[in-house]
Protein backbone atom coordinates (compact mmCIF):
# COMPACT_ATOMS: atom_id res chain seq x y z
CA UNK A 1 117.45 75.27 161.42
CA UNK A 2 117.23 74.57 157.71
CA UNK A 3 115.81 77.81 157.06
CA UNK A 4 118.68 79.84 158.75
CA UNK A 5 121.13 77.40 156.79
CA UNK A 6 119.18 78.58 154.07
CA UNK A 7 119.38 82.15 154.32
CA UNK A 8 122.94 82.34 155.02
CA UNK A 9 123.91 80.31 152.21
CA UNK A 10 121.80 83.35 150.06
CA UNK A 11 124.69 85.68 151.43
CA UNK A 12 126.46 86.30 148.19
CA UNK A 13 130.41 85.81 149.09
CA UNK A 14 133.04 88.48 149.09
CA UNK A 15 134.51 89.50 146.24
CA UNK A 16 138.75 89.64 145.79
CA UNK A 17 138.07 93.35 145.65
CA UNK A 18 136.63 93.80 148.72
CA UNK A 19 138.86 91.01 150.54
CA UNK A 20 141.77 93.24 148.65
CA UNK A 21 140.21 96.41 150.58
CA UNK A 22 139.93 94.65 153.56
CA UNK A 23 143.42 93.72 153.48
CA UNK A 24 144.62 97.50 152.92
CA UNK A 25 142.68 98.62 155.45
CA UNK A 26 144.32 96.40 158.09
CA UNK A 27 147.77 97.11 156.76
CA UNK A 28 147.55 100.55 157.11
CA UNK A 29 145.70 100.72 160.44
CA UNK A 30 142.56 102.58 159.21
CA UNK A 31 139.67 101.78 160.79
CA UNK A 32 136.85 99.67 158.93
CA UNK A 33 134.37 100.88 157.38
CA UNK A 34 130.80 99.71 159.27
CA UNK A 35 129.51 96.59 158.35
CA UNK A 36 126.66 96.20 155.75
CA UNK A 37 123.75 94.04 157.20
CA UNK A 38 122.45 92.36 154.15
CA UNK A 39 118.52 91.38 154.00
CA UNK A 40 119.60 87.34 154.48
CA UNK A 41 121.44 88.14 157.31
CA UNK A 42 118.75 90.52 159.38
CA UNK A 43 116.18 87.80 158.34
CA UNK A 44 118.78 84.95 159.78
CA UNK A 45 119.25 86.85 163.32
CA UNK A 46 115.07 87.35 163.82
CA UNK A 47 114.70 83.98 162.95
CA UNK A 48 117.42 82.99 165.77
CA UNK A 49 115.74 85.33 168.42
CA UNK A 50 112.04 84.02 167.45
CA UNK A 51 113.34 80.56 167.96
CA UNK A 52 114.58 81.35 171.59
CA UNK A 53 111.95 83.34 172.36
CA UNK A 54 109.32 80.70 171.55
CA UNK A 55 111.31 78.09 173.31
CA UNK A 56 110.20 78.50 177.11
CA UNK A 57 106.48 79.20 175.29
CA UNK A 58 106.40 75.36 174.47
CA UNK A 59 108.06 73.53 177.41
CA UNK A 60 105.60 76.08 179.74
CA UNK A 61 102.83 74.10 177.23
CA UNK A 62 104.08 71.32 178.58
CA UNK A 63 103.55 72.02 182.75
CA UNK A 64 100.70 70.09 184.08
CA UNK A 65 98.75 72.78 186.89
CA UNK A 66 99.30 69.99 189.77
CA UNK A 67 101.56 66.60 190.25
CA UNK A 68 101.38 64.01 192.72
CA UNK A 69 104.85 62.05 193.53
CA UNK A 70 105.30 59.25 196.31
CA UNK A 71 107.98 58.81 197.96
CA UNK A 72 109.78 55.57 198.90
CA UNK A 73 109.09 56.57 202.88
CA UNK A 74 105.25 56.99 201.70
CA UNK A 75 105.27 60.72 201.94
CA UNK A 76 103.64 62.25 198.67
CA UNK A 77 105.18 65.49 197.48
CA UNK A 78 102.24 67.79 195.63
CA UNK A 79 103.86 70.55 193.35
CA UNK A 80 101.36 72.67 192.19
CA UNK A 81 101.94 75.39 189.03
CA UNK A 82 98.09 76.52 188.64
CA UNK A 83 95.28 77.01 191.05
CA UNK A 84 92.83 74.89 188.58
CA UNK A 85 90.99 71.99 188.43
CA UNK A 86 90.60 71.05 192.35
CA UNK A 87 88.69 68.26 191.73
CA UNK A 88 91.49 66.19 189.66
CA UNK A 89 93.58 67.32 192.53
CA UNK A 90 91.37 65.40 194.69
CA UNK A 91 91.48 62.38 192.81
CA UNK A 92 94.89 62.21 192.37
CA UNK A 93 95.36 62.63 196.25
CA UNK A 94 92.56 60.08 196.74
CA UNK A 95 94.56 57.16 194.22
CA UNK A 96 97.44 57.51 196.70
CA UNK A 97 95.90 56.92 199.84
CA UNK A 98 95.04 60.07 201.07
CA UNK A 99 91.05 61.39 201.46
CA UNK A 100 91.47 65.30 200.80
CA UNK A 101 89.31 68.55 200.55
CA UNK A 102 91.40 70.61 198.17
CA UNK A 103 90.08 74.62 197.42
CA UNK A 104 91.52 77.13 194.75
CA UNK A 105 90.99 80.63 196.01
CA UNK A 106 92.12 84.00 193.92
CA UNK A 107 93.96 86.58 195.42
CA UNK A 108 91.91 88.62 198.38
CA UNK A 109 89.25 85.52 199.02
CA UNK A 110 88.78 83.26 201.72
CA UNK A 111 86.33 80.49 202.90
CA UNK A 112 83.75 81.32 205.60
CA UNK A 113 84.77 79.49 208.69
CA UNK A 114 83.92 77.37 210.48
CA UNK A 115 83.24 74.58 207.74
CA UNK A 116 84.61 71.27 209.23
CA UNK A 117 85.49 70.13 212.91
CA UNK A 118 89.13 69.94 213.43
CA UNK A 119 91.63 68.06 214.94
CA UNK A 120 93.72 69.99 217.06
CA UNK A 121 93.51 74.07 218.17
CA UNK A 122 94.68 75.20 214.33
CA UNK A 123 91.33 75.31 213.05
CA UNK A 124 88.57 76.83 215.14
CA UNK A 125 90.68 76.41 218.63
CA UNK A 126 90.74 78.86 221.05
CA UNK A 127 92.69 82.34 220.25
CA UNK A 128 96.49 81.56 221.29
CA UNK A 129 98.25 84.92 222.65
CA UNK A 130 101.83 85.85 221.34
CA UNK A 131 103.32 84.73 218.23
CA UNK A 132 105.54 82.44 220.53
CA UNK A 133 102.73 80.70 221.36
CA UNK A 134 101.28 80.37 217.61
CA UNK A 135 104.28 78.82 216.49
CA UNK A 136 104.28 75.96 219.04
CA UNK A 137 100.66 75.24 218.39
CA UNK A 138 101.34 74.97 214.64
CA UNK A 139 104.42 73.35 214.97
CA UNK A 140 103.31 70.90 217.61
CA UNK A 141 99.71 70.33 215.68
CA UNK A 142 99.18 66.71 213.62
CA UNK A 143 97.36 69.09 210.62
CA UNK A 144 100.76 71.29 210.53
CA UNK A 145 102.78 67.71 210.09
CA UNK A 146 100.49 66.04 208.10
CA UNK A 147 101.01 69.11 205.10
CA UNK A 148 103.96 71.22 204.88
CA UNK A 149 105.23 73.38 202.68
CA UNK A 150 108.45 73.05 201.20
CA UNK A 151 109.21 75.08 198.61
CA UNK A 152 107.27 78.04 196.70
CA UNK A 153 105.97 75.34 194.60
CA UNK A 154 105.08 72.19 196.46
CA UNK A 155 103.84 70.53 199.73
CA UNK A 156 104.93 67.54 201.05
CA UNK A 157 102.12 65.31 202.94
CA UNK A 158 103.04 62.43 205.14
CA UNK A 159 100.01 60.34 205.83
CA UNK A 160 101.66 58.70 208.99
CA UNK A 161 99.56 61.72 210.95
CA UNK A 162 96.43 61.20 208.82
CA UNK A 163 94.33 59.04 211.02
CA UNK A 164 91.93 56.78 209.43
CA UNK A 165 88.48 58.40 208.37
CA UNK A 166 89.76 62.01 208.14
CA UNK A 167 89.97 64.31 206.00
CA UNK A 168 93.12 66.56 204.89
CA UNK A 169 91.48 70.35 204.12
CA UNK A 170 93.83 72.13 201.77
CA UNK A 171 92.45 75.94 200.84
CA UNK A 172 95.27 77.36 198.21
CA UNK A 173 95.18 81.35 197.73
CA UNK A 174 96.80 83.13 195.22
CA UNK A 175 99.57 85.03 196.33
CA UNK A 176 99.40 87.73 193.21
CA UNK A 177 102.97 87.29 193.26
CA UNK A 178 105.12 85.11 190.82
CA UNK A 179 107.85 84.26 193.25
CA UNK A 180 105.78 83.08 195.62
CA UNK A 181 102.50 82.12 193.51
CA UNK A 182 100.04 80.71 196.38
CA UNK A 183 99.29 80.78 200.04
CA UNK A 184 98.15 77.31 201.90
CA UNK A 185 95.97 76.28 204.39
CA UNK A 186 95.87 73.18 205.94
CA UNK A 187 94.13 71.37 208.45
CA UNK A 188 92.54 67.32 209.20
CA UNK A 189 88.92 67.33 209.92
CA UNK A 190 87.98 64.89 212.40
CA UNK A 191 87.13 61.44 211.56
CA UNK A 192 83.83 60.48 209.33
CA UNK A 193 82.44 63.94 209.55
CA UNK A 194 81.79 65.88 206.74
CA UNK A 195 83.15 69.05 205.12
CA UNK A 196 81.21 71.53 204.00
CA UNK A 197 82.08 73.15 200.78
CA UNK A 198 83.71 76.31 200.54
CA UNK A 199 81.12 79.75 201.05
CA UNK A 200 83.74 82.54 199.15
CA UNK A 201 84.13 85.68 201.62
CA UNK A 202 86.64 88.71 201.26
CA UNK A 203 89.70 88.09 203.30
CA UNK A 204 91.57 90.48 204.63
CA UNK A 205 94.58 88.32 205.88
């Protein structure tokens, strides 16, 4: 800010001639001529643009990839900005209660199935006909409760349908599209068995 302050004081003020021609001018209607745009004052408007312009640059800086928030009713909210780092995800998920299997896949990949037991018919149940019937599954499922998505950004996870000794699975895809920057998957794996980590394959889905 001092430098603008500086480079507009370097505008050299008007002299009574030219207010005296400016004056004319308006008295007898003619139209101005266009206004001169001195060095100081081109150098004081790119100064004003760079400064906005590297504005959203910092804050953006400033966005951790992932966040973990609990709520006072125990549900955790997880807003996530970058598909890195799963591991810290993890943790974070782990220091609030909840034992989790978190994946980061880019656009196009998915994981070879079937890698865990599940729960309930939304991971490696039997084919459900209709998308009528899909939708109650999924909405009737503890693994659909237990993670939701509420927003393009963030999940909300209530660990009241966590049962003790399992496992929350979380694969996030990239969406390739900045409006809607991931794709979820979400399932429990059954109690005390393991997960097995995540073999890459092309997914066309």
């Amino acid at each position: 800010m001092d430098s603008l302050k500086t480079m507009w004081a370097a505008v050299p003020p008007a002299t009574p001639q030219e207010l005296a021609g400016a004056r004319r001018r308006l008295l007898d209607g003619t139209r101005p001529r266009r206004r001169l745009v001195t060095v100081p004052r081109l150098l004081a408007a790119a100064g004003a643009a760079a400064a906005v312009a590297v504005a959203p640059l910092v804050i953006g800086n400033d966005t951790p990839a992932y966040a973990v928030a609990k709520g006072s009713d125990g549900t955790l909210t997880v807003t996530v900005n970058e598909l890195r780092d799963p591991d810290g995800l993890e943790a974070k998920l782990s220091a609030s209660g909840v034992k989790s299997d978190v994946t980061f896949l880019t656009a196009g990949q998915g994981c070879a199935a079937p890698r865990f037991a599940g729960v309930d018919a939304t991971y490696g149940g039997s084919p459900v006909a209709g998308s009528e019937g899909l939708r109650e599954l999924v909405n009737g499922s503890r693994s659909s409760k237990a993670a939701q998505v509420t927003s393009v950004r963030t999940i909300r996870i209530s660990p009241e349908y966590i049962k003790p000794g399992e496992t929350l699975v979380l694969e996030f895809r990239d969406n390739g599209n900045a409006q809607i920057p991931w794709r979820l998957g979400g399932w429990l794996a059954q109690a005390d068995t393991p997960v097995q980590p995540c073999t890459i394959v092309e997914d066309a889905g």
